[in-house]
C-alpha atoms as a PDB file:
ATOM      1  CA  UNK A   1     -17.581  56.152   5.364  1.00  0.00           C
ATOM      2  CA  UNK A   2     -18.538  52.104   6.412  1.00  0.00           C
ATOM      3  CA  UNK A   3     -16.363  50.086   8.418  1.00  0.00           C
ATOM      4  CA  UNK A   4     -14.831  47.220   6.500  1.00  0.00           C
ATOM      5  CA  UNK A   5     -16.025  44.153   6.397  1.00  0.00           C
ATOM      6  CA  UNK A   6     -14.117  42.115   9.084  1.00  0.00           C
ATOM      7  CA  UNK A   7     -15.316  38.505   7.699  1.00  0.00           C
ATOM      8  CA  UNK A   8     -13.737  40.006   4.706  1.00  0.00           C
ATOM      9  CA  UNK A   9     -10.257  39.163   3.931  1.00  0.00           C
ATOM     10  CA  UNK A  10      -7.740  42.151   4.213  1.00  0.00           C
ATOM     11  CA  UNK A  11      -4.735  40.576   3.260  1.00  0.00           C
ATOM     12  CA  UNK A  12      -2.810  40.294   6.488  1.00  0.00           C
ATOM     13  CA  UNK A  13      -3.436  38.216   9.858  1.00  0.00           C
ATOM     14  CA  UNK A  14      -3.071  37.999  13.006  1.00  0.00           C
ATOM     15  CA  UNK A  15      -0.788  36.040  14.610  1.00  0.00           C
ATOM     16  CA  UNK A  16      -3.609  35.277  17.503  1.00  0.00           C
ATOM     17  CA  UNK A  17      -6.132  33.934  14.726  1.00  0.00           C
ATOM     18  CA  UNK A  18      -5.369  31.244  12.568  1.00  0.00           C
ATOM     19  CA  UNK A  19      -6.913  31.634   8.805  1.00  0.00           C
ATOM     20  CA  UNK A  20      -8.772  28.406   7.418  1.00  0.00           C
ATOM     21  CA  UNK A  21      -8.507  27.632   3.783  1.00  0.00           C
ATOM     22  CA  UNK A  22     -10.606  27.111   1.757  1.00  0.00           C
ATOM     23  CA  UNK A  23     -11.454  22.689   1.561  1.00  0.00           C
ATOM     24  CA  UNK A  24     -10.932  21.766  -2.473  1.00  0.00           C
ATOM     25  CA  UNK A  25     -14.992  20.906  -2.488  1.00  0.00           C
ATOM     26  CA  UNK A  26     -15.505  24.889  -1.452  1.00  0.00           C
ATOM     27  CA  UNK A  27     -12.539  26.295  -3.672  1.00  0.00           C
ATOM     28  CA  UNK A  28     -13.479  24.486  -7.091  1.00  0.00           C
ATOM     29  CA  UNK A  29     -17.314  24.861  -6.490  1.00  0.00           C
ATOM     30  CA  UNK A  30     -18.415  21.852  -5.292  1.00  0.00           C
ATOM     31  CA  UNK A  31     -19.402  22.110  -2.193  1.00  0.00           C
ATOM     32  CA  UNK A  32     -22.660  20.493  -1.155  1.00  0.00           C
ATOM     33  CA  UNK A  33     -25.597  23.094  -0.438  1.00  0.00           C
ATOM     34  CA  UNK A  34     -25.546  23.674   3.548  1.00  0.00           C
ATOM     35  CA  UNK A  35     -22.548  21.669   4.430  1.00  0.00           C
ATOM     36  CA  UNK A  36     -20.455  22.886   7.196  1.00  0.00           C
ATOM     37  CA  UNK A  37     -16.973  21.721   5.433  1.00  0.00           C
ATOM     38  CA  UNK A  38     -13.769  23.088   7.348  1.00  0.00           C
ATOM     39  CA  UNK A  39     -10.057  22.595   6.776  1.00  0.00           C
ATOM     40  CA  UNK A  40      -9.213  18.890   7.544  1.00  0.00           C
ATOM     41  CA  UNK A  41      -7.332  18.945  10.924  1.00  0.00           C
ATOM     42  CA  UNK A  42      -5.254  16.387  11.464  1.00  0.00           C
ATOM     43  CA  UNK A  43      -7.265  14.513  14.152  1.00  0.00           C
ATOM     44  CA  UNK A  44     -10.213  15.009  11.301  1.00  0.00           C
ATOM     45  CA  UNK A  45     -11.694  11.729  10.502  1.00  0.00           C
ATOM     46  CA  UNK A  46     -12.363  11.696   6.493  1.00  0.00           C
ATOM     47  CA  UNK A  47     -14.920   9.505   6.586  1.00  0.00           C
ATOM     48  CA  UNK A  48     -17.380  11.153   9.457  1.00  0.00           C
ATOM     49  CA  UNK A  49     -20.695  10.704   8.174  1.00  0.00           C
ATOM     50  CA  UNK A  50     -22.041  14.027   9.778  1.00  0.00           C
ATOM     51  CA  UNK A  51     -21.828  16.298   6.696  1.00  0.00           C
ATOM     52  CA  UNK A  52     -26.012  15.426   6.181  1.00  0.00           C
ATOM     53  CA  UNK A  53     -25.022  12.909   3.424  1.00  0.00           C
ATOM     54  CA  UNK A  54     -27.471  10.046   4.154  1.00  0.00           C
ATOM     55  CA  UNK A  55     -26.946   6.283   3.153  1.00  0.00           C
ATOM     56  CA  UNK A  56     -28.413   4.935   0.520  1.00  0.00           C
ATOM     57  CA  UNK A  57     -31.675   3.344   1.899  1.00  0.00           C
ATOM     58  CA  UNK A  58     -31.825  -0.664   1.367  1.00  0.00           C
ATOM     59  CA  UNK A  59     -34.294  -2.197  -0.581  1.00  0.00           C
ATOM     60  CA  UNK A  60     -37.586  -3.111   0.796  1.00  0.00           C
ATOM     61  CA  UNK A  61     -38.488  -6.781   1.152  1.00  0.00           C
ATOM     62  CA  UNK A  62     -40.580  -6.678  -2.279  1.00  0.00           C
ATOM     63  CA  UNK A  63     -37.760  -5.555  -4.120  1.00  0.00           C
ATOM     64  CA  UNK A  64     -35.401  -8.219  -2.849  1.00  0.00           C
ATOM     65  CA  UNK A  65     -38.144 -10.399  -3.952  1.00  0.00           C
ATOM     66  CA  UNK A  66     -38.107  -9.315  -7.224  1.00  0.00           C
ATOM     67  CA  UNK A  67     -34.591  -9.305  -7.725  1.00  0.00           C
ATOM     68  CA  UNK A  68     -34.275 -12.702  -6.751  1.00  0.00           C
ATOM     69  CA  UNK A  69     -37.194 -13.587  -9.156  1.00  0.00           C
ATOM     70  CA  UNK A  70     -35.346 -12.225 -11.785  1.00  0.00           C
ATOM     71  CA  UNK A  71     -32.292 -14.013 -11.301  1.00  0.00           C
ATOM     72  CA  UNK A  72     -33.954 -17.267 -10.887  1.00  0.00           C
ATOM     73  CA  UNK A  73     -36.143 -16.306 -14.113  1.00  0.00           C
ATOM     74  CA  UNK A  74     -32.816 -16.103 -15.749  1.00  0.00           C
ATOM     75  CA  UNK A  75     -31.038 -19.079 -14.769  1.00  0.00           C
ATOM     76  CA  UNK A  76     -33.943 -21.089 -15.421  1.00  0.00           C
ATOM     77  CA  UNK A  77     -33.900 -19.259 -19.078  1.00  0.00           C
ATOM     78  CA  UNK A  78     -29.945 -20.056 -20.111  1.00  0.00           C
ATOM     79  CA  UNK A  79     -30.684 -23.650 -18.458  1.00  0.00           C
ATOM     80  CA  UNK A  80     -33.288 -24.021 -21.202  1.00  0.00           C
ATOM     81  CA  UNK A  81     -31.164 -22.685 -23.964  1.00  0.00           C
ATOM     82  CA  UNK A  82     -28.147 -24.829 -22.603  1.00  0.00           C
ATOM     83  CA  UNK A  83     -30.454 -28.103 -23.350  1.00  0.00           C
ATOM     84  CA  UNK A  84     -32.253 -27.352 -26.524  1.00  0.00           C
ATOM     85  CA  UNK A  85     -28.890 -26.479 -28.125  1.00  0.00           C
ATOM     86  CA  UNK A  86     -27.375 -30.133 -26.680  1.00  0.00           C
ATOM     87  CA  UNK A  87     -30.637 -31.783 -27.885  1.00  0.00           C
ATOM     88  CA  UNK A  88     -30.165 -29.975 -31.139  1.00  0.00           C
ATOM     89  CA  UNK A  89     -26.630 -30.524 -31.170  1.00  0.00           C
ATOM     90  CA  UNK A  90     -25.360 -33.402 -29.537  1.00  0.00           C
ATOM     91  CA  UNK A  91     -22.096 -34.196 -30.927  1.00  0.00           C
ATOM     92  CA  UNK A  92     -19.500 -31.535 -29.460  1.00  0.00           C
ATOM     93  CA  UNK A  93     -15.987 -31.373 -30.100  1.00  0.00           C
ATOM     94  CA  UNK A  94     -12.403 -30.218 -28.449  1.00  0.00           C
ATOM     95  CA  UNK A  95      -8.910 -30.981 -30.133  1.00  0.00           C
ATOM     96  CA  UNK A  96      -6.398 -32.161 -27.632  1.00  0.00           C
ATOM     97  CA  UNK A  97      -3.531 -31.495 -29.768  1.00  0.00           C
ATOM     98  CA  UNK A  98      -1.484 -32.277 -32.722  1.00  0.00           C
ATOM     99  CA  UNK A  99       1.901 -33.585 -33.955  1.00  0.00           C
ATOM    100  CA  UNK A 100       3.864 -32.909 -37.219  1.00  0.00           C
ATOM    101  CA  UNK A 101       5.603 -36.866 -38.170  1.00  0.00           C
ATOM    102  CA  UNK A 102       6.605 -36.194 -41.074  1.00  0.00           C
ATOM    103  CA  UNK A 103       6.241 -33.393 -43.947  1.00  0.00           C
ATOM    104  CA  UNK A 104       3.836 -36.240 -45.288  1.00  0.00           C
ATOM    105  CA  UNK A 105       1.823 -36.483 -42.259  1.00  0.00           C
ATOM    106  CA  UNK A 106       0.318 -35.029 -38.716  1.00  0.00           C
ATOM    107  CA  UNK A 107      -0.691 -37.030 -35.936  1.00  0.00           C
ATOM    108  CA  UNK A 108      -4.148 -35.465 -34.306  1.00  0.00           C
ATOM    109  CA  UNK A 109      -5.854 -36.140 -30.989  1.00  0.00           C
ATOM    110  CA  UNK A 110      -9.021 -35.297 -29.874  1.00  0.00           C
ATOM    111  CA  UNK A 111     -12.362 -35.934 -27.896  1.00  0.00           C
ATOM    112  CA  UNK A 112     -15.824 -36.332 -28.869  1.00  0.00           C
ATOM    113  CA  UNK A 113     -18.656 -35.852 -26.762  1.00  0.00           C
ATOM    114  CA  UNK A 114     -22.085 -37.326 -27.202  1.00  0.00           C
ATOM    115  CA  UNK A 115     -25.047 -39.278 -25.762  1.00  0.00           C
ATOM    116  CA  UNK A 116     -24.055 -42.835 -24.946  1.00  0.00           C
ATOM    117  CA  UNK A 117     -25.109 -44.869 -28.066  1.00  0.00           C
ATOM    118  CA  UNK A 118     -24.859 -42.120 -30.867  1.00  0.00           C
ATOM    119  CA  UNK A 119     -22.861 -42.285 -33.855  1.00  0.00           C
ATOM    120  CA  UNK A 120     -20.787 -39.729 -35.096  1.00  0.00           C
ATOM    121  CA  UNK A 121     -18.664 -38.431 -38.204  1.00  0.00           C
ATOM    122  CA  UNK A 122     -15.477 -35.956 -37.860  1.00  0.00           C
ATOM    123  CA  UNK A 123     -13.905 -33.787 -40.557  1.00  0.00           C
ATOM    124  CA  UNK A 124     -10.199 -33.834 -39.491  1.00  0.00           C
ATOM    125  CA  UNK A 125      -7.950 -31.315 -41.178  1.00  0.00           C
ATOM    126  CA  UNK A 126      -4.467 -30.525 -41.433  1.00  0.00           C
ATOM    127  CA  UNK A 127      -3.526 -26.760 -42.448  1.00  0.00           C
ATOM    128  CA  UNK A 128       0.022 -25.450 -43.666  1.00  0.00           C
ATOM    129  CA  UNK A 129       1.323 -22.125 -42.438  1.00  0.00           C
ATOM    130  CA  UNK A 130      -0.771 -20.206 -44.757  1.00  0.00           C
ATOM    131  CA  UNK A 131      -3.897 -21.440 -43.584  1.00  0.00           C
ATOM    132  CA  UNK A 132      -4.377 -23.303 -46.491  1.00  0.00           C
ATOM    133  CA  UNK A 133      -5.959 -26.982 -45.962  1.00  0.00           C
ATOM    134  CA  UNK A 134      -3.127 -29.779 -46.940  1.00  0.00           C
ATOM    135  CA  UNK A 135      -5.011 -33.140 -45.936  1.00  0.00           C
ATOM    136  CA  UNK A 136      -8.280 -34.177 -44.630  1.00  0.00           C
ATOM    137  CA  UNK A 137     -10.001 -37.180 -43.443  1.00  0.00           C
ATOM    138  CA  UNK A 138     -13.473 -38.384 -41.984  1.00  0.00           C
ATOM    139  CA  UNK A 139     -12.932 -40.566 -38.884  1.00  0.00           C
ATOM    140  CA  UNK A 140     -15.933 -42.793 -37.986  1.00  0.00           C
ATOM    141  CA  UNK A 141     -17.123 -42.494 -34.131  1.00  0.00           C
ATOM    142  CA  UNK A 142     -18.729 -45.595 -33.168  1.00  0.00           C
ATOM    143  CA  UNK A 143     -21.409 -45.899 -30.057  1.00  0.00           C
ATOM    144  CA  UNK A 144     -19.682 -46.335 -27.134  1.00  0.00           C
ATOM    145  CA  UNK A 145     -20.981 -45.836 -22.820  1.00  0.00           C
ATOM    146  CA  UNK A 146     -18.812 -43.239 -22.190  1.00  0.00           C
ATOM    147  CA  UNK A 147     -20.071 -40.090 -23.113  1.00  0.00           C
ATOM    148  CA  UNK A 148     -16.779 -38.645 -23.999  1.00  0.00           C
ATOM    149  CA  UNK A 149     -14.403 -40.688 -26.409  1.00  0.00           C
ATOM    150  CA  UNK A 150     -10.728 -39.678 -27.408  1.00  0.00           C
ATOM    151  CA  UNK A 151      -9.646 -40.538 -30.365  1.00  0.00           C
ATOM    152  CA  UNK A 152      -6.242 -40.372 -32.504  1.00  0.00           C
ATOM    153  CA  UNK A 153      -5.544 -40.018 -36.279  1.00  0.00           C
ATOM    154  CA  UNK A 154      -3.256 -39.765 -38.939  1.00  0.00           C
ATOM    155  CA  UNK A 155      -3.607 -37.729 -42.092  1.00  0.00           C
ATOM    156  CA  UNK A 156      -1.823 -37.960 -45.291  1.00  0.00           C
ATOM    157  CA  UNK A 157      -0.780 -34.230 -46.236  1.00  0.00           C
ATOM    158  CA  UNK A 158       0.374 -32.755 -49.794  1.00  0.00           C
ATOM    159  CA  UNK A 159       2.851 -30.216 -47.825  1.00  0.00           C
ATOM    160  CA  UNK A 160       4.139 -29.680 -44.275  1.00  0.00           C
ATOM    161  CA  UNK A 161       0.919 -29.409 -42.232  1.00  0.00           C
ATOM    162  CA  UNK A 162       1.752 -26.972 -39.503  1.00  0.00           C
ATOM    163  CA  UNK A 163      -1.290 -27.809 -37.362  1.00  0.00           C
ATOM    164  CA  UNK A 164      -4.573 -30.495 -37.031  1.00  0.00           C
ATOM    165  CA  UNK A 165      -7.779 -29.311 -36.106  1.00  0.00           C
ATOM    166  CA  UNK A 166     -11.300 -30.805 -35.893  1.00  0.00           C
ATOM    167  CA  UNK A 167     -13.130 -28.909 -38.207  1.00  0.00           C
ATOM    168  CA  UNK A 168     -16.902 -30.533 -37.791  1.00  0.00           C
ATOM    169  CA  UNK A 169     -18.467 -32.866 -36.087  1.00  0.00           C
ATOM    170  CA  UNK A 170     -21.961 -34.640 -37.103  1.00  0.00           C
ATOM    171  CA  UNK A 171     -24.244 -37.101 -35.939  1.00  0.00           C
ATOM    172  CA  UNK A 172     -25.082 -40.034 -37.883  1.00  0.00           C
END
């Protein structure tokens, strides 16, 4: 006949030694290889880096290089997109708002953006509740210095318009 085991558990203990459980890591399995883990005691400080976990290293002066290459690569790449489109586009649009007068007309206000000395057409729209378009009009944007021009305008509707919008702008 052996002795028993006496790491082993036998069910009862002694008063003189106090039994550790099991940390969560060790009792669901996920323990890390060769870690000492006890029970947390409650001068335990969670965050103690001495469990062999290592930082993660920082990156060598190349790779900082690199990285900031990259990112200056890329700014320099949506900078170039940002002017072809204006030089492609240069007439941009925002609507500032809109005001029902009557159930004959709206009132719509908005500002045009463009090089100093271009000429511009806008397709101004007024829309019922159903989407549906209820009065248009093309308002003439002359050249002017300032690069962005606010402008106001009146369309006749067939219906109550419930809203105005800008719906293109071109350059002439």
């Amino acid at each position: 006949m052996t002795d028993p085991d006496p790491a082993a558990p036998t069910g009862t203990a002694h008063p003189q030694t106090p039994v550790q459980a099991p940390s969560l890591a060790e009792r669901y399995g996920r323990a890390r290889p060769g870690s000492q883990q006890a029970a947390a005691l409650p001068g335990d400080d969670p965050w103690d880096e001495t469990d062999g976990v290592r930082p993660r290293p920082k990156l060598s002066v190349g790779a900082r290089i690199a990285v900031a290459l990259a990112l200056a690569a890329g700014v320099a790449i949506a900078a170039w997109f940002t002017i072809v489109d204006t030089q492609r586009d240069p007439v941009t649009f925002t609507d500032v708002g809109f005001s029902v007068v009557s159930p004959e007309e709206v009132e719509v206000t908005f500002d045009v953006s463009m090089p100093p000395g271009t000429e511009a057409v806008c397709t101004v729209t007024a829309l019922s509740k159903n989407f549906a378009e209820v009065g248009a009009v093309d308002v003439e944007v002359a050249a002017d210095a300032a690069r962005t021009t606010r402008h106001t305008v009146t369309i006749a509707t067939t219906e109550l318009a419930t809203t105005g919008v800008v719906d293109h702008c071109d350059q002439r």
